[in-house]
Structure formats: C-alpha cells, structure tokens
N, C-alpha and C. Protein backbone atom coordinates (compact mmCIF):
# COMPACT_ATOMS: atom_id res chain seq x y z
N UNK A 1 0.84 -1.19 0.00
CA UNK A 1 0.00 0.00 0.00
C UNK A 1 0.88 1.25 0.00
N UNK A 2 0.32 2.48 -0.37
CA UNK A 2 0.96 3.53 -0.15
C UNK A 2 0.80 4.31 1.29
N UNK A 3 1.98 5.06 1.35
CA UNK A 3 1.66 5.29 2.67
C UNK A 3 0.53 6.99 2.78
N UNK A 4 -0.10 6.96 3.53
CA UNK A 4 -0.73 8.30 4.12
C UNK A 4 -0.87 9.19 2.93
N UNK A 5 0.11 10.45 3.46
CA UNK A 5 0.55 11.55 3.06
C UNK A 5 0.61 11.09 1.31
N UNK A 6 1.43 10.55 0.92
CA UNK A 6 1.63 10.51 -0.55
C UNK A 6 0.44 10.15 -0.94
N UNK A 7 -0.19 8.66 -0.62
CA UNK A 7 -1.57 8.77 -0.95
C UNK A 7 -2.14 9.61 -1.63
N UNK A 8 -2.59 10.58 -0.55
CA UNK A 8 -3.26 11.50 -0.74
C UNK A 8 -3.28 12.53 -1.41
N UNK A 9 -1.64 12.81 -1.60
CA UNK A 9 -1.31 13.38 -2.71
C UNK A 9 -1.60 12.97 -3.92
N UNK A 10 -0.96 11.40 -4.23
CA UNK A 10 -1.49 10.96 -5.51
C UNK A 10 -3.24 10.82 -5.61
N UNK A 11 -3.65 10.89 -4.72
CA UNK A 11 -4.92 10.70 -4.79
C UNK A 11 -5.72 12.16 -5.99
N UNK A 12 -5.18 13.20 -4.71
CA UNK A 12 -5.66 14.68 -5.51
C UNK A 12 -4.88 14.75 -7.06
N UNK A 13 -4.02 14.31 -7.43
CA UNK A 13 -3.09 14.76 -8.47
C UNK A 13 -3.94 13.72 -9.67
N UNK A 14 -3.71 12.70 -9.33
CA UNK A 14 -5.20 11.79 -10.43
C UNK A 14 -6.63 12.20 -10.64
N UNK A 15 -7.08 12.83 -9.40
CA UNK A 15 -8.58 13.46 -9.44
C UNK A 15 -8.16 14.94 -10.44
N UNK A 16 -7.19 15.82 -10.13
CA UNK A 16 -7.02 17.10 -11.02
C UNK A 16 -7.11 16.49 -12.42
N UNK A 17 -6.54 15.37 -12.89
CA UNK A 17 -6.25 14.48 -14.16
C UNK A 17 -7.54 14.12 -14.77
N UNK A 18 -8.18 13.70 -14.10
CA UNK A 18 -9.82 13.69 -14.24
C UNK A 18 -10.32 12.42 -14.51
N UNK A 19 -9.02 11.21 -13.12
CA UNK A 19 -9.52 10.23 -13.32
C UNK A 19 -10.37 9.90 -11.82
N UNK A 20 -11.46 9.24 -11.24
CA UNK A 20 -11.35 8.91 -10.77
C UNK A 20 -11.02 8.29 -9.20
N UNK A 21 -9.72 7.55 -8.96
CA UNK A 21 -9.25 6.88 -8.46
C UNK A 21 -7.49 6.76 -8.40
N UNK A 22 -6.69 5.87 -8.24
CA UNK A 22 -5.58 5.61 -8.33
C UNK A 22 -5.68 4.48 -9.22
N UNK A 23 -6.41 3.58 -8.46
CA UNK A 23 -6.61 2.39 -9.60
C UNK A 23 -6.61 2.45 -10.84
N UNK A 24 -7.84 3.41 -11.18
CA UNK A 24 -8.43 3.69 -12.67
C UNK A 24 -7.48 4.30 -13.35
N UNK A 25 -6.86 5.47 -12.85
CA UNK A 25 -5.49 6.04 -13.91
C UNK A 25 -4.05 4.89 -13.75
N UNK A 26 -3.92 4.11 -13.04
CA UNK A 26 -3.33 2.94 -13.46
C UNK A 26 -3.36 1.74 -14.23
N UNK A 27 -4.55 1.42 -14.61
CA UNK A 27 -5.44 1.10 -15.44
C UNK A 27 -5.32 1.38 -16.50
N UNK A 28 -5.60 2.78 -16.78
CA UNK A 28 -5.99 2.90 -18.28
C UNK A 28 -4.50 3.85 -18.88
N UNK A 29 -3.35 4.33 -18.11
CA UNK A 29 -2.24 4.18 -18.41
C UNK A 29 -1.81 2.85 -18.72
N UNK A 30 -1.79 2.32 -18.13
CA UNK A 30 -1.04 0.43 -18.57
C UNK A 30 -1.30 0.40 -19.60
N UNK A 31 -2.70 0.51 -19.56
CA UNK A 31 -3.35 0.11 -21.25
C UNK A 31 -2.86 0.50 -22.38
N UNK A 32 -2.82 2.01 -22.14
CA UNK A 32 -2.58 2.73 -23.04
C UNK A 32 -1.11 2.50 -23.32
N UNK A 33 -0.26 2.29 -22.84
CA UNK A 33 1.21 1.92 -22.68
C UNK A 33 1.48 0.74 -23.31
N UNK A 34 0.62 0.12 -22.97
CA UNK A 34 0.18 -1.74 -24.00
C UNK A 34 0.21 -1.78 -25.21
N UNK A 35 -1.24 -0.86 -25.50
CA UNK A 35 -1.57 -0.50 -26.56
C UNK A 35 -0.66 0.04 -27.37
N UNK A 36 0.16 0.94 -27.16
CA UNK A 36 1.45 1.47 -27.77
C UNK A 36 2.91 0.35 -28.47
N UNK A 37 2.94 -0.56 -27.43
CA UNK A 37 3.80 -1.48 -27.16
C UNK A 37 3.51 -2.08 -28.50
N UNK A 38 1.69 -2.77 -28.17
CA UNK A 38 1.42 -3.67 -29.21
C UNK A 38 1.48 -2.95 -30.42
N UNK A 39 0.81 -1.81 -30.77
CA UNK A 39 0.74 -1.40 -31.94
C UNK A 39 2.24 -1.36 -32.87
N UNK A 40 2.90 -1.26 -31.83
CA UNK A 40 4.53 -0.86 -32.55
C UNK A 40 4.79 -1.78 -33.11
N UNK A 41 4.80 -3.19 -32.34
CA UNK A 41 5.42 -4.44 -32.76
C UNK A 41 4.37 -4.83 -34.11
N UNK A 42 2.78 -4.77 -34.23
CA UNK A 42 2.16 -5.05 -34.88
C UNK A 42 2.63 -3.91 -36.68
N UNK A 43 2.93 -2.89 -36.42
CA UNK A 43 3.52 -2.15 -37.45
C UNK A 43 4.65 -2.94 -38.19
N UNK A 44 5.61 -2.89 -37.38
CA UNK A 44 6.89 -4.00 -37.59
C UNK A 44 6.46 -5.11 -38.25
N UNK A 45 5.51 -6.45 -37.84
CA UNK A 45 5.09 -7.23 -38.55
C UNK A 45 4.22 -6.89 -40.03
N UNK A 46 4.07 -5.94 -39.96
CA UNK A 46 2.93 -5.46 -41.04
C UNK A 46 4.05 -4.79 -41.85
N UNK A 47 5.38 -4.33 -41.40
CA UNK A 47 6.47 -4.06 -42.68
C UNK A 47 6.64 -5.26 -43.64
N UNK A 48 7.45 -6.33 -42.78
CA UNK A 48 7.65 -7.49 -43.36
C UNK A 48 6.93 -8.04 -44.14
N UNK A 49 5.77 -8.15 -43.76
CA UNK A 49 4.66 -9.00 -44.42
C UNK A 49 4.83 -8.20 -45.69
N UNK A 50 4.29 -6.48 -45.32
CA UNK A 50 4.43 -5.96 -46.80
C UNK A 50 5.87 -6.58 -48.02
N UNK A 51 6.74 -5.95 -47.36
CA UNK A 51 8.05 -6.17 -48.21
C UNK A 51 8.41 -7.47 -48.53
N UNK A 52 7.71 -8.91 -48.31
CA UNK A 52 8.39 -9.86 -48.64
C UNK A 52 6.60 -10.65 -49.48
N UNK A 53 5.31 -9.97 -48.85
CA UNK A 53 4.15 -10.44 -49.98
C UNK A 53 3.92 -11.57 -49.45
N UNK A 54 4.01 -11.91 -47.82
CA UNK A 54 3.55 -13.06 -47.27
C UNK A 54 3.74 -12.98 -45.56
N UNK A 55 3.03 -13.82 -45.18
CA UNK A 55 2.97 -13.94 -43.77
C UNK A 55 4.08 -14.63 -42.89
N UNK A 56 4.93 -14.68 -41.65
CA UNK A 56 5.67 -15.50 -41.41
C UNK A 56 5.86 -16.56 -41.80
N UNK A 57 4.84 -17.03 -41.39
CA UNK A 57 4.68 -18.62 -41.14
C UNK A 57 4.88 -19.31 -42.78
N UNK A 58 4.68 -18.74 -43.86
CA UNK A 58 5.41 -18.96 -45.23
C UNK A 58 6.31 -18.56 -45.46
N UNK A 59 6.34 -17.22 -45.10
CA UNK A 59 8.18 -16.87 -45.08
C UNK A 59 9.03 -18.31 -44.63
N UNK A 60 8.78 -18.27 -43.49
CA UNK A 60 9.96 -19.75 -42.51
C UNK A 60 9.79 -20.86 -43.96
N UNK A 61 8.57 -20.96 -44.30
CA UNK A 61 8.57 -22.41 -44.98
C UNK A 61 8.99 -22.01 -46.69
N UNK A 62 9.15 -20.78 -47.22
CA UNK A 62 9.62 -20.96 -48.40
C UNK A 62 11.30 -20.10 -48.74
N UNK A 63 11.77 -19.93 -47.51
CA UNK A 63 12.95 -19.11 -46.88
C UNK A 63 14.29 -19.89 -47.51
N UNK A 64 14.02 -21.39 -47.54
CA UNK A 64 14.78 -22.51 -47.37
C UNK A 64 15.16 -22.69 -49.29
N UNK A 65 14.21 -22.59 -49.78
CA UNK A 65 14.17 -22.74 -51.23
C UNK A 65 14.77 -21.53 -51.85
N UNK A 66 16.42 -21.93 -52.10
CA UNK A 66 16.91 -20.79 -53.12
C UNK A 66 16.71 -20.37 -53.89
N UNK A 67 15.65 -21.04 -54.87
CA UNK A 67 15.21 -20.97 -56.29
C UNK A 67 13.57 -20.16 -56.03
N UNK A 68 13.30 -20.03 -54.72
CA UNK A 68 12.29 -19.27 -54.81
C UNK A 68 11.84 -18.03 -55.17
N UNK A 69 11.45 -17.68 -56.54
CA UNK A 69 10.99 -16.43 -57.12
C UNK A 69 11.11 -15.12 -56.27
N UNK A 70 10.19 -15.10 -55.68
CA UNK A 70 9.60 -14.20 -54.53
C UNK A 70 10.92 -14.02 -54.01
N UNK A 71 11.59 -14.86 -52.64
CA UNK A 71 12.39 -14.36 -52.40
C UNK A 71 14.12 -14.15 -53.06
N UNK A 72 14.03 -15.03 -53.93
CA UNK A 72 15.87 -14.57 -54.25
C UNK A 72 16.21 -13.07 -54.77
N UNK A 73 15.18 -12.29 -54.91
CA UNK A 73 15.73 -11.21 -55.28
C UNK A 73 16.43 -10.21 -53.66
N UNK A 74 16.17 -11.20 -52.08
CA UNK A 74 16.42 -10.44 -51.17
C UNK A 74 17.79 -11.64 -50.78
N UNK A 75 18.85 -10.44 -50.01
CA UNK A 75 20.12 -11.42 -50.07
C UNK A 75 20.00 -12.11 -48.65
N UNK A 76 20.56 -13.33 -48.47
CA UNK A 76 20.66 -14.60 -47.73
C UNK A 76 20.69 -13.98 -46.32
N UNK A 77 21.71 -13.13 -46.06
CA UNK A 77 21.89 -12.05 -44.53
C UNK A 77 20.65 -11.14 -44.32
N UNK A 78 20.35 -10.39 -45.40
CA UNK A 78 18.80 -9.73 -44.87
C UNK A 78 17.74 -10.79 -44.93
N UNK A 79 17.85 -11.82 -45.36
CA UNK A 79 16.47 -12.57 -44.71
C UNK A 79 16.47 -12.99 -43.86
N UNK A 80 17.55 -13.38 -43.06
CA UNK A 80 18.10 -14.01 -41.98
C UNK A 80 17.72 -12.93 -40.86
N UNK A 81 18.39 -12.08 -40.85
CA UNK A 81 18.33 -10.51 -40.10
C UNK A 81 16.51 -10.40 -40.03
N UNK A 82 16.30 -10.65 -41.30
CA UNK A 82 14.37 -10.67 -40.97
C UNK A 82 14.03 -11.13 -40.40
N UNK A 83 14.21 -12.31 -40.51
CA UNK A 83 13.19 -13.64 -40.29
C UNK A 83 13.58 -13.01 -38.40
N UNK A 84 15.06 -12.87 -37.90
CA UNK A 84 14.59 -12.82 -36.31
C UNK A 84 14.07 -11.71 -35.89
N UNK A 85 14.18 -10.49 -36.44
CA UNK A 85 13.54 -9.23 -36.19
C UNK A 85 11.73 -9.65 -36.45
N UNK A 86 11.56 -9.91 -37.14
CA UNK A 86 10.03 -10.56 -37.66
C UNK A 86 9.69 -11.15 -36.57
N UNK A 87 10.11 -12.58 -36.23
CA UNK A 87 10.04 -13.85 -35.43
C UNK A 87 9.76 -12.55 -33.78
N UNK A 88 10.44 -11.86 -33.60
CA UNK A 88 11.18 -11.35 -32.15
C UNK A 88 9.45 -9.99 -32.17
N UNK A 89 9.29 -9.50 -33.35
CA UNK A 89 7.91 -8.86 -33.59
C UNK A 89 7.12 -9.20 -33.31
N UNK A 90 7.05 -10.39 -33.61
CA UNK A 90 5.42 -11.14 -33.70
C UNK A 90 5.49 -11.74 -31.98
N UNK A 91 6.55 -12.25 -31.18
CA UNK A 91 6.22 -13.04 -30.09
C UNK A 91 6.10 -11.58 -29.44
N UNK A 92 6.92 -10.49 -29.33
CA UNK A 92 6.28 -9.25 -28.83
C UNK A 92 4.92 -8.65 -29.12
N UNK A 93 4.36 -8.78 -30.31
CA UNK A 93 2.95 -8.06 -30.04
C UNK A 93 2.00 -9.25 -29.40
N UNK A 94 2.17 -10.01 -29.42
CA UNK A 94 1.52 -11.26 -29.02
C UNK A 94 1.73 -11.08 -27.41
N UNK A 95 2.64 -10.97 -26.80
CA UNK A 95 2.96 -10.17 -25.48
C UNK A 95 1.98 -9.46 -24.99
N UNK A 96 2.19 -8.31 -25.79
CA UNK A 96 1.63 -6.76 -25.42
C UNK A 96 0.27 -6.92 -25.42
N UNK A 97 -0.60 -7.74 -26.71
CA UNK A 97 -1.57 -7.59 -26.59
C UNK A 97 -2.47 -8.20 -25.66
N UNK A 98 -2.07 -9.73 -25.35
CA UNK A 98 -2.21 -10.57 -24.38
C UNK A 98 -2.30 -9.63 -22.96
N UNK A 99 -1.25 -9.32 -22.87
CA UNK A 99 -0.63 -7.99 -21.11
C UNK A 99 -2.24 -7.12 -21.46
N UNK A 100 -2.38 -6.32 -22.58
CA UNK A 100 -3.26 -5.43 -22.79
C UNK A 100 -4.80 -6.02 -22.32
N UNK A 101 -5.09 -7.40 -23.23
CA UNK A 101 -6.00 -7.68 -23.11
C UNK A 101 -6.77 -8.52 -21.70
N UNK A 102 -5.43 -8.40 -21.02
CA UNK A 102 -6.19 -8.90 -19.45
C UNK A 102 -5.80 -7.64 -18.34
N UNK A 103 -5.44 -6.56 -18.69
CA UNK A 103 -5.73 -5.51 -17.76
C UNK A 103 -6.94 -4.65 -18.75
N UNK A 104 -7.24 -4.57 -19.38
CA UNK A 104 -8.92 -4.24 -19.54
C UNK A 104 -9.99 -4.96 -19.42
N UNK A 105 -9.26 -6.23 -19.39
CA UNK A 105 -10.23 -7.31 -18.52
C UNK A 105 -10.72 -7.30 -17.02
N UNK A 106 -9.40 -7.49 -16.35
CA UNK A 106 -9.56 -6.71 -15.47
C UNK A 106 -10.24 -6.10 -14.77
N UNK A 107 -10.00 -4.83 -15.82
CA UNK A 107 -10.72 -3.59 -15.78
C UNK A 107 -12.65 -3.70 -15.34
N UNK A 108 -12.91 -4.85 -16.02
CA UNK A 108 -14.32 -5.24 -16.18
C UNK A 108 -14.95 -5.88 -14.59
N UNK A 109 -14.08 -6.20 -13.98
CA UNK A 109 -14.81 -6.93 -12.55
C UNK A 109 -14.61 -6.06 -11.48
C-alpha cells in the first residue's frame, strides 16, 4: 500500500487528471502503454509481411528454397536478419496484446 501523506497526494493529483481513483489512472495508463507497445510491434510485422508479400509462417517455410521467385531477389543475410527481427515482432505483439487484453479485462470486474 501507499503510505498516508503521498496517498493522498497521488490521490488529488489523479482526481485534477480527471480520473477517478488511483486504480483507474493505473489502469488505463497500462493500457494505453500496451496499446502502444502492441501497436509498434504489430507495425513492424505489417512491414515485413508488406516487403516480402507473405505472412511469417510462409516466409519460414519458403525461406529454405533458393530458387524461390519471390524471395531470391532479397540477399541470404537480410532474410536471416528478418526472419529474427520478424520472429522477435510477432512473439512481442503477441505479449503486449495478451498484457493489454487482461488488464482491460480486469478492468471489467
């Protein structure tokens, strides 16, 4: 818990904010902080996808095939460099949104 005095401070300094509570502007900061998190990583995945004209999960499976149209025009080190920046994207928004989607859950009881 917080103690007393600060409390109460944070108490008035969230009410000037025009939330509420302490809870509630903790709450819907997180969220919003989530939301940010996720959206970023979800951008990132939504580069790749653009620039390579497919979703991970075909990327990994047609990555392997040198003779593949689509990708041989990108060199062996930047797909590599993708595939974990991609891979490291996707388990992060999957994170964020997950984190997001059970503190507005939460939020609900």
């Amino acid at each position: 818990m917080i103690a007393g005095e600060f409390h109460e401070t944070l108490q008035e300094a969230v009410h000037a904010l025009g939330y509420q509570n302490i809870t509630d502007f903790v709450r819907i900061q997180t969220a919003s902080q989530l939301a940010q998190k996720a959206a970023y990583y979800q951008s990132r995945v939504e580069l790749y996808e653009q620039k390579y004209g497919m979703r991970y999960d075909e990327f990994m499976q047609r990555v392997v095939d040198r003779e593949d149209i689509q990708l041989k025009r990108f060199g062996i080190i930047e797909k590599e460099d993708d595939s974990f920046d991609w891979d490291d994207s996707l388990h992060s928004f999957n994170y964020y949104k997950q984190r997001l989607n059970a503190v507005e859950h939460a939020g609900t009881h």
